[in-house]
Protein backbone atom coordinates (compact mmCIF):
# COMPACT_ATOMS: atom_id res chain seq x y z
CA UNK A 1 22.66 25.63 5.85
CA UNK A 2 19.29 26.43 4.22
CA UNK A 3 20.92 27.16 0.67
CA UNK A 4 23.39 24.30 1.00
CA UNK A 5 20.78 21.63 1.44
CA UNK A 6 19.04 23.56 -1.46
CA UNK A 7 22.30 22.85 -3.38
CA UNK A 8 22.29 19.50 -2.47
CA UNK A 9 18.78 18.72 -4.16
CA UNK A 10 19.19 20.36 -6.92
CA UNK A 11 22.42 18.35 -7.31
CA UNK A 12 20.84 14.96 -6.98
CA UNK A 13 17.33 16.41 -8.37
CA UNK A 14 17.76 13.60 -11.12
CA UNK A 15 17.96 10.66 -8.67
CA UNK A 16 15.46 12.02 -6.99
CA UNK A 17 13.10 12.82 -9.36
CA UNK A 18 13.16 9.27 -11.06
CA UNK A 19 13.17 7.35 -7.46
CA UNK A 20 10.01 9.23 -6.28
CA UNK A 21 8.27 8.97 -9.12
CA UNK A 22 9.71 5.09 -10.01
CA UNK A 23 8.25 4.28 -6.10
CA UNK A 24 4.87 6.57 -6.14
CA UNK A 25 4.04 3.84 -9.18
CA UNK A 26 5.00 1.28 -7.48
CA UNK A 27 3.09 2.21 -4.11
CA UNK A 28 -0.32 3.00 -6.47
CA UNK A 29 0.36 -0.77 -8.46
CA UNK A 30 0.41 -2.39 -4.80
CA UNK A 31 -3.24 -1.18 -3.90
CA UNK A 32 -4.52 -1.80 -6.69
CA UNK A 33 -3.12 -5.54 -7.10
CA UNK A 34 -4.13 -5.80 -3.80
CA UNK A 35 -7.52 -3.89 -3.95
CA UNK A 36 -8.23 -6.61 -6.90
CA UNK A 37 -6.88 -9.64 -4.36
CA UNK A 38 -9.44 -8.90 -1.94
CA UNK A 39 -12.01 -8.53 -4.57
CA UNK A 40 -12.09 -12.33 -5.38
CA UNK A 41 -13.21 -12.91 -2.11
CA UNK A 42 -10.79 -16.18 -2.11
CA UNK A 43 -10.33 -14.94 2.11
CA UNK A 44 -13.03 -18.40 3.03
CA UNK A 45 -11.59 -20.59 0.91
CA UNK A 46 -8.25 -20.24 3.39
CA UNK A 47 -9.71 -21.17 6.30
CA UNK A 48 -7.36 -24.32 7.69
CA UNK A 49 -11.16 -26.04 9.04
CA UNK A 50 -14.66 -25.61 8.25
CA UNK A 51 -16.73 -25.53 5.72
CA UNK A 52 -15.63 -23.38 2.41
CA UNK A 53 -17.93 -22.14 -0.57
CA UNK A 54 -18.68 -24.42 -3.54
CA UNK A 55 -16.83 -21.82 -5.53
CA UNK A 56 -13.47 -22.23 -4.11
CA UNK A 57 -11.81 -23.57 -7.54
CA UNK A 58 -12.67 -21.22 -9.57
CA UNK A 59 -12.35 -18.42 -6.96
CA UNK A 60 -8.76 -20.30 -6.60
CA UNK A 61 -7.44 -19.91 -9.80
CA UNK A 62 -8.78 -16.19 -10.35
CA UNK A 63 -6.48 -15.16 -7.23
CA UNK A 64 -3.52 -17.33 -8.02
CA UNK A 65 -3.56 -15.41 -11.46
CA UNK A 66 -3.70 -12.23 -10.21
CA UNK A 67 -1.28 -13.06 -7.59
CA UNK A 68 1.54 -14.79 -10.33
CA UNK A 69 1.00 -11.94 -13.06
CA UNK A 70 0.98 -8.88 -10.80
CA UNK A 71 1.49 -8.97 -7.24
CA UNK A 72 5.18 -11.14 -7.46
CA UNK A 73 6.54 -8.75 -9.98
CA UNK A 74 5.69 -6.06 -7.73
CA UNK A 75 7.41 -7.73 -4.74
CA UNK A 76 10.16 -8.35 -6.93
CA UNK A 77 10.35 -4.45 -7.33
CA UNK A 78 9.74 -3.55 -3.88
CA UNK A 79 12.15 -5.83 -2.95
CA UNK A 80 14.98 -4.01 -4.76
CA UNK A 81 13.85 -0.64 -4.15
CA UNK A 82 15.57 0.18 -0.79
CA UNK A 83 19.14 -1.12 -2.16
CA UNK A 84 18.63 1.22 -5.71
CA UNK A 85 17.36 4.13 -3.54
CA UNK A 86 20.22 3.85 -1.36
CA UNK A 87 23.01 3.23 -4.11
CA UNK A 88 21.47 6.05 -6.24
CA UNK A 89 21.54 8.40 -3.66
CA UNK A 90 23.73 7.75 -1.07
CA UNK A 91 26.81 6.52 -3.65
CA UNK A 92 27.68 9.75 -5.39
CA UNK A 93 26.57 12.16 -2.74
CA UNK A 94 30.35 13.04 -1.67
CA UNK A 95 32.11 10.57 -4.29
CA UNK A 96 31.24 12.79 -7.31
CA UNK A 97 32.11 16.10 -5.52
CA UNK A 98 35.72 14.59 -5.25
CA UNK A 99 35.79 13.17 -7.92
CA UNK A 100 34.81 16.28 -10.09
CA UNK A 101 37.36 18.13 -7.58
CA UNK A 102 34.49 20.57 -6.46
CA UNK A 103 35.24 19.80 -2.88
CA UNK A 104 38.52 21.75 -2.81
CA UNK A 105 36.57 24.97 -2.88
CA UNK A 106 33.84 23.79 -1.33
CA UNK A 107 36.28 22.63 1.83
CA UNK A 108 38.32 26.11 1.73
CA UNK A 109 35.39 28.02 1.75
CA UNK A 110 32.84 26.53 4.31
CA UNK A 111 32.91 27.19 7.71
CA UNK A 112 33.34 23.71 8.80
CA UNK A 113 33.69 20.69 6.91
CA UNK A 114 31.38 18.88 9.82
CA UNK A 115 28.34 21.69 8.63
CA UNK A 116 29.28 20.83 4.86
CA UNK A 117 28.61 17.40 5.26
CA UNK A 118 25.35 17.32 7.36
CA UNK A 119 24.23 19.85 4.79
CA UNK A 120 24.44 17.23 1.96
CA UNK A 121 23.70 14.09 4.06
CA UNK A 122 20.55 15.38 5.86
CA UNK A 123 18.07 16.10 2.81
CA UNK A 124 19.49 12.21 1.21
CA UNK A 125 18.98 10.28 4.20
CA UNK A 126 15.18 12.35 4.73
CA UNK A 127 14.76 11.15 1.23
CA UNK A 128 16.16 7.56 1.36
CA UNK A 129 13.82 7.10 4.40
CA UNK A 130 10.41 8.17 2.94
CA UNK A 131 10.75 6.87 -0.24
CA UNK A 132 11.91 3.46 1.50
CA UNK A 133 9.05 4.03 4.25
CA UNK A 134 6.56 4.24 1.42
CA UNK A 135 8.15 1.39 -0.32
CA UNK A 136 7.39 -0.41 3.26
CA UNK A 137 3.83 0.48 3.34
CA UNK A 138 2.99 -1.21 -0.02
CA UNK A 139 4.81 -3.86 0.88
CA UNK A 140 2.64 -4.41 4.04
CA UNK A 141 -0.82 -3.98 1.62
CA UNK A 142 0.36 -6.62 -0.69
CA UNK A 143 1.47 -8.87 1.98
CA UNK A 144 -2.04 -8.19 3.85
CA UNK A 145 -3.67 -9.22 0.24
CA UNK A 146 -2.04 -12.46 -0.41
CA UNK A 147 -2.48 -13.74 3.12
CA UNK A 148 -6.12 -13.62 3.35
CA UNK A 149 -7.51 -14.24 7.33
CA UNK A 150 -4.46 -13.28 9.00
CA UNK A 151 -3.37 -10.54 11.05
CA UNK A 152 -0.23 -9.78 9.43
CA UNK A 153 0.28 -7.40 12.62
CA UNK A 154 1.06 -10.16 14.22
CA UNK A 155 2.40 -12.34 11.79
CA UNK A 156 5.87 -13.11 10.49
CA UNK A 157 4.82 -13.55 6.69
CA UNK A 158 6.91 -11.68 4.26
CA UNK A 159 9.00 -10.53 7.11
CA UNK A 160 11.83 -8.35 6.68
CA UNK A 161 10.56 -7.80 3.34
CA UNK A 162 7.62 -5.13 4.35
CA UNK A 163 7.17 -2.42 6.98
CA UNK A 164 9.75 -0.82 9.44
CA UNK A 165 12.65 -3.15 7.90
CA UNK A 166 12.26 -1.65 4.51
CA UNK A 167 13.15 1.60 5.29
CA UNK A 168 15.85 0.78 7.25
CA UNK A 169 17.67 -0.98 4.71
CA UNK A 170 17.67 1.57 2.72
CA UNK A 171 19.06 3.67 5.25
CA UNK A 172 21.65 0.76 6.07
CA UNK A 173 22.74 1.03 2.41
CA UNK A 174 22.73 4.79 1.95
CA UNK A 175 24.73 5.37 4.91
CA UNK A 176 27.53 2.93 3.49
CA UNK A 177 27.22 4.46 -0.06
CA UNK A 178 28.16 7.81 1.69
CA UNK A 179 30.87 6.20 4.13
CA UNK A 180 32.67 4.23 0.84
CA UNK A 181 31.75 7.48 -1.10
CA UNK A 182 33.88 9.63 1.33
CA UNK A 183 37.29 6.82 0.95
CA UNK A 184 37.34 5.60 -2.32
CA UNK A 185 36.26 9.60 -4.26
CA UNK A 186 34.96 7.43 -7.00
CA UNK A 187 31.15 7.04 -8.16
CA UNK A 188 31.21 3.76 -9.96
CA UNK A 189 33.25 2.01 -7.37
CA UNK A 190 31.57 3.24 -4.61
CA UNK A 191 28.25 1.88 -6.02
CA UNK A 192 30.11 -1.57 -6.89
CA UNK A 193 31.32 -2.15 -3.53
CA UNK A 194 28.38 -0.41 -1.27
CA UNK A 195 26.14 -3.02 -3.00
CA UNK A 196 28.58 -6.22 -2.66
CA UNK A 197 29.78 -4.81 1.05
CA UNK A 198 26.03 -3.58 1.89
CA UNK A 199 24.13 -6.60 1.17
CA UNK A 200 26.14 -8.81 2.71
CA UNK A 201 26.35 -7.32 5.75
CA UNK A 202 22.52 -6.96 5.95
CA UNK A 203 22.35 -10.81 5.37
CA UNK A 204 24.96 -11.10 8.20
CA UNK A 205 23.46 -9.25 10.45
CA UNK A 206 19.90 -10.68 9.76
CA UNK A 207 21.16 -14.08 10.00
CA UNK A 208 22.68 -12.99 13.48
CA UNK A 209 19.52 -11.92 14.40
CA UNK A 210 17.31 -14.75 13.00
CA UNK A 211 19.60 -16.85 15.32
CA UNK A 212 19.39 -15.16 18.29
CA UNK A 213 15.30 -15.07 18.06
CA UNK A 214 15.32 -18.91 17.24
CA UNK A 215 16.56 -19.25 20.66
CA UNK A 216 13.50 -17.38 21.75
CA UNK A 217 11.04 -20.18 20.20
CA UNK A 218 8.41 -21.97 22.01
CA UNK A 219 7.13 -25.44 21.51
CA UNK A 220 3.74 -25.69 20.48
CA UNK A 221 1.42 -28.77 19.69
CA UNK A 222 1.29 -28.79 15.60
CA UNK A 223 -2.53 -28.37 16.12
CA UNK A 224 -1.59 -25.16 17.75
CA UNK A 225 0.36 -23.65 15.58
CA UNK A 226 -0.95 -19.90 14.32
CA UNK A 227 -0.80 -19.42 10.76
CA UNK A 228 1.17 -16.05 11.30
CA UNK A 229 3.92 -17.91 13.52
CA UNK A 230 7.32 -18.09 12.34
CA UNK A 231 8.39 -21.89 12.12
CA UNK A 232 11.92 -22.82 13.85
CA UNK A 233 11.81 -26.97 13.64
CA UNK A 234 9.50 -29.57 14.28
CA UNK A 235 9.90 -32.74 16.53
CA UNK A 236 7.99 -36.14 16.81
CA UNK A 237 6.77 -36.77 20.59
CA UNK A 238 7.64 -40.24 21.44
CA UNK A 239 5.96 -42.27 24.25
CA UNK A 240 8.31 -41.89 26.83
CA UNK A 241 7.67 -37.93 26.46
CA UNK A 242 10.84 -37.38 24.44
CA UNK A 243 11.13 -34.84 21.46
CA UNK A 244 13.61 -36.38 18.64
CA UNK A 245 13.85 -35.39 14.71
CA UNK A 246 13.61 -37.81 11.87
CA UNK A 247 16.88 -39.37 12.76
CA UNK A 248 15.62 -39.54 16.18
CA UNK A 249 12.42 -41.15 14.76
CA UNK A 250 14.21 -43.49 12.98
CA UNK A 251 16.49 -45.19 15.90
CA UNK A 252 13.49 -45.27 18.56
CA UNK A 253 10.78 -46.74 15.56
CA UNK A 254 12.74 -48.11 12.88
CA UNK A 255 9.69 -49.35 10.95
CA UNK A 256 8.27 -45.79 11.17
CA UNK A 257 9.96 -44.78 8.49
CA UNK A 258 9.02 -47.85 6.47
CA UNK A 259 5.69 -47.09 6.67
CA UNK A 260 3.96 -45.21 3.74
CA UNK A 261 1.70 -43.18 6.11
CA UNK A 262 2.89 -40.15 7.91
CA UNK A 263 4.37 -41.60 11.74
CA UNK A 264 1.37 -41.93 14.39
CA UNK A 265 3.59 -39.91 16.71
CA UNK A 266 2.00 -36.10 18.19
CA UNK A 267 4.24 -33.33 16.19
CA UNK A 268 5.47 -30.56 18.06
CA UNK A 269 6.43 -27.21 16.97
CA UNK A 270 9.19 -24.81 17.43
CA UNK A 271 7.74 -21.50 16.73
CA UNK A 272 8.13 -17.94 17.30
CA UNK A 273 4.31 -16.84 17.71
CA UNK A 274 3.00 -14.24 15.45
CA UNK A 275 2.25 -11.79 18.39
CA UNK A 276 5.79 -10.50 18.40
CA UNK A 277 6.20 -9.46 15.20
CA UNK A 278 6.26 -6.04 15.73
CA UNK A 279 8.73 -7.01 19.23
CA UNK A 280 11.26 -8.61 16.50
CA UNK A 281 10.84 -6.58 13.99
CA UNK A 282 11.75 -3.31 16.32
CA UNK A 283 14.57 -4.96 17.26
CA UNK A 284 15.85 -5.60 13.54
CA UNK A 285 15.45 -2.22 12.98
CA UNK A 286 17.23 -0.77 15.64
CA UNK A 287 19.90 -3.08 15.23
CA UNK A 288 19.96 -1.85 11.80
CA UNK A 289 19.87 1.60 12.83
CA UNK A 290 22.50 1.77 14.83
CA UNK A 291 24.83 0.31 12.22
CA UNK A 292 23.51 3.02 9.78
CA UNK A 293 24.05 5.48 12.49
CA UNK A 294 27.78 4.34 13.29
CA UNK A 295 28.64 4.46 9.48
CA UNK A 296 27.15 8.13 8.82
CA UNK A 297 28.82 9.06 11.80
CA UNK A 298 32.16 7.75 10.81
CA UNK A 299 31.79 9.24 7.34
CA UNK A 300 31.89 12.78 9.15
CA UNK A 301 35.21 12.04 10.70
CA UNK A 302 36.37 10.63 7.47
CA UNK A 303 35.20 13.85 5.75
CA UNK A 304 36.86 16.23 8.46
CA UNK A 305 40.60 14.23 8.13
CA UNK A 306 40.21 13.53 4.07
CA UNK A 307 42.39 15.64 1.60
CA UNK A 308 40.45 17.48 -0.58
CA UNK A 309 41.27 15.37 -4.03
């Protein structure tokens, strides 16, 4: 087992090699965008009351610059990371072995095709989830830097983009790479469809999920509302206690909406507050998991019934 995950390494050393070193950049660029973020010292100007420093304009613009030129490209880059590291790695890990036709002695010669395949899977999955982890923890410095005076914690900002949920996409998509590998015994076509089949069934499933915690939400006076809450709607109180939307509005106060000023009626919040972030985000990830799970261990029965070529 020892020499065959060797194998496997040195097989996908390439991948490797340029994903680690691609994502050790992109981990040192986060903390040092962010390191500059927090040197501004924009944090007080942020504050939703108070009293802010004269400076705040100036301050302003410094940390919008820094935030436009550096810290979006870098989200745009950590945003992509998990799906490459899982397409790179996962897609030709048993594709190219049957497509090159090594598999046929590799099959007639190992003592179980069940050992073969852990042997090759283990060591890219381990990879795919530090490299993603990593990915996840720069993600959560950058999101720390350009929300200045919250807790992100406990706050839904950049969710599903940092963190926990990082890693385990790029576990989601590995494990399908390797499952589409294992049918189709084609590189390119595995990579084509894991990403087309693999992203939208993380959107599905996060949309499933989104729904199901909306349902959780809790109204909260709009004075009330945390900054690192996760907004589901927003009603009007009337005077007779009822909650209604802007159509609502509209038939109880007609003129309302004629009105150039915002409508003198209390707004109230649906929200999901900010101290169950980590709650929701667990329960992404597992959901997530489980899914990656189920596919890697289909791909062994798939492996253990496919012919050879």
């Amino acid at each position: 087992m020892r020499d065959s995950i060797r194998l496997t390494l040195k097989m996908h050393r390439f991948e490797l090699i340029a994903l680690i070193a691609f994502t050790a950049f992109v981990f040192v660029a986060a903390f040092w965008v962010a390191g500059q973020l927090d040197a501004v010292g924009y944090g007080p100007c942020a504050v939703d009351r108070g009293p802010v420093p004269a400076n705040c304009e100036s301050l302003g613009r410094e940390w919008y610059q820094i935030q436009e030129s550096q810290a979006s490209p870098l989200f745009g880059f950590l945003a992509i990371l998990p799906f490459a590291t899982g397409l790179f790695l996962g897609g030709p890990l048993i594709s190219r072995e049957i497509e090159r036709g090594t598999t046929r002695l590799a099959w007639s010669i190992a003592p179980s095709r069940l050992r073969w395949y852990l042997s090759r899977m283990l060591p890219i999955v381990a990879a795919v989830a530090v490299v993603t982890f990593a990915a996840g923890i720069a993600a959560d410095r950058l999101t720390a830097a350009i929300s200045p005076n919250v807790d992100i914690a406990n706050a839904f900002d950049g969710f599903g983009q940092r963190g926990l949920l990082v890693a385990v996409t790029g576990l989601v998509m590995a494990a399908g790479a390797i499952g589409l590998g294992a049918v189709t015994g084609r590189v390119l076509p595995t990579v084509i469809l894991a990403l087309i089949l693999g992203t939208l069934g993380i959107t599905g499933v996060t949309k499933l999920h989104d729904d199901f915690t909306a349902g959780e939400a809790i109204l909260v006076d709009g004075e009330y509302v945390g900054r690192g809450d996760r907004y589901v709607d927003q009603f009007f109180r009337l005077s007779d206690g009822r909650l209604v939307d802007w159509n609502g509005l509209a038939e109880f106060d007609p003129g309302a909406m004629m009105r150039e000023e915002e409508p003198n009626y209390p707004i109230v919040s649906l929200v999901i507050p900010g101290s169950r972030y980590r709650e929701v985000e667990t329960r992404q990830a597992v959901v997530l998991g489980g899914i990656a799970g189920l596919m890697l261990a289909g791909t062994a029965v798939i492996v253990q019934r496919r012919r050879p070529g």
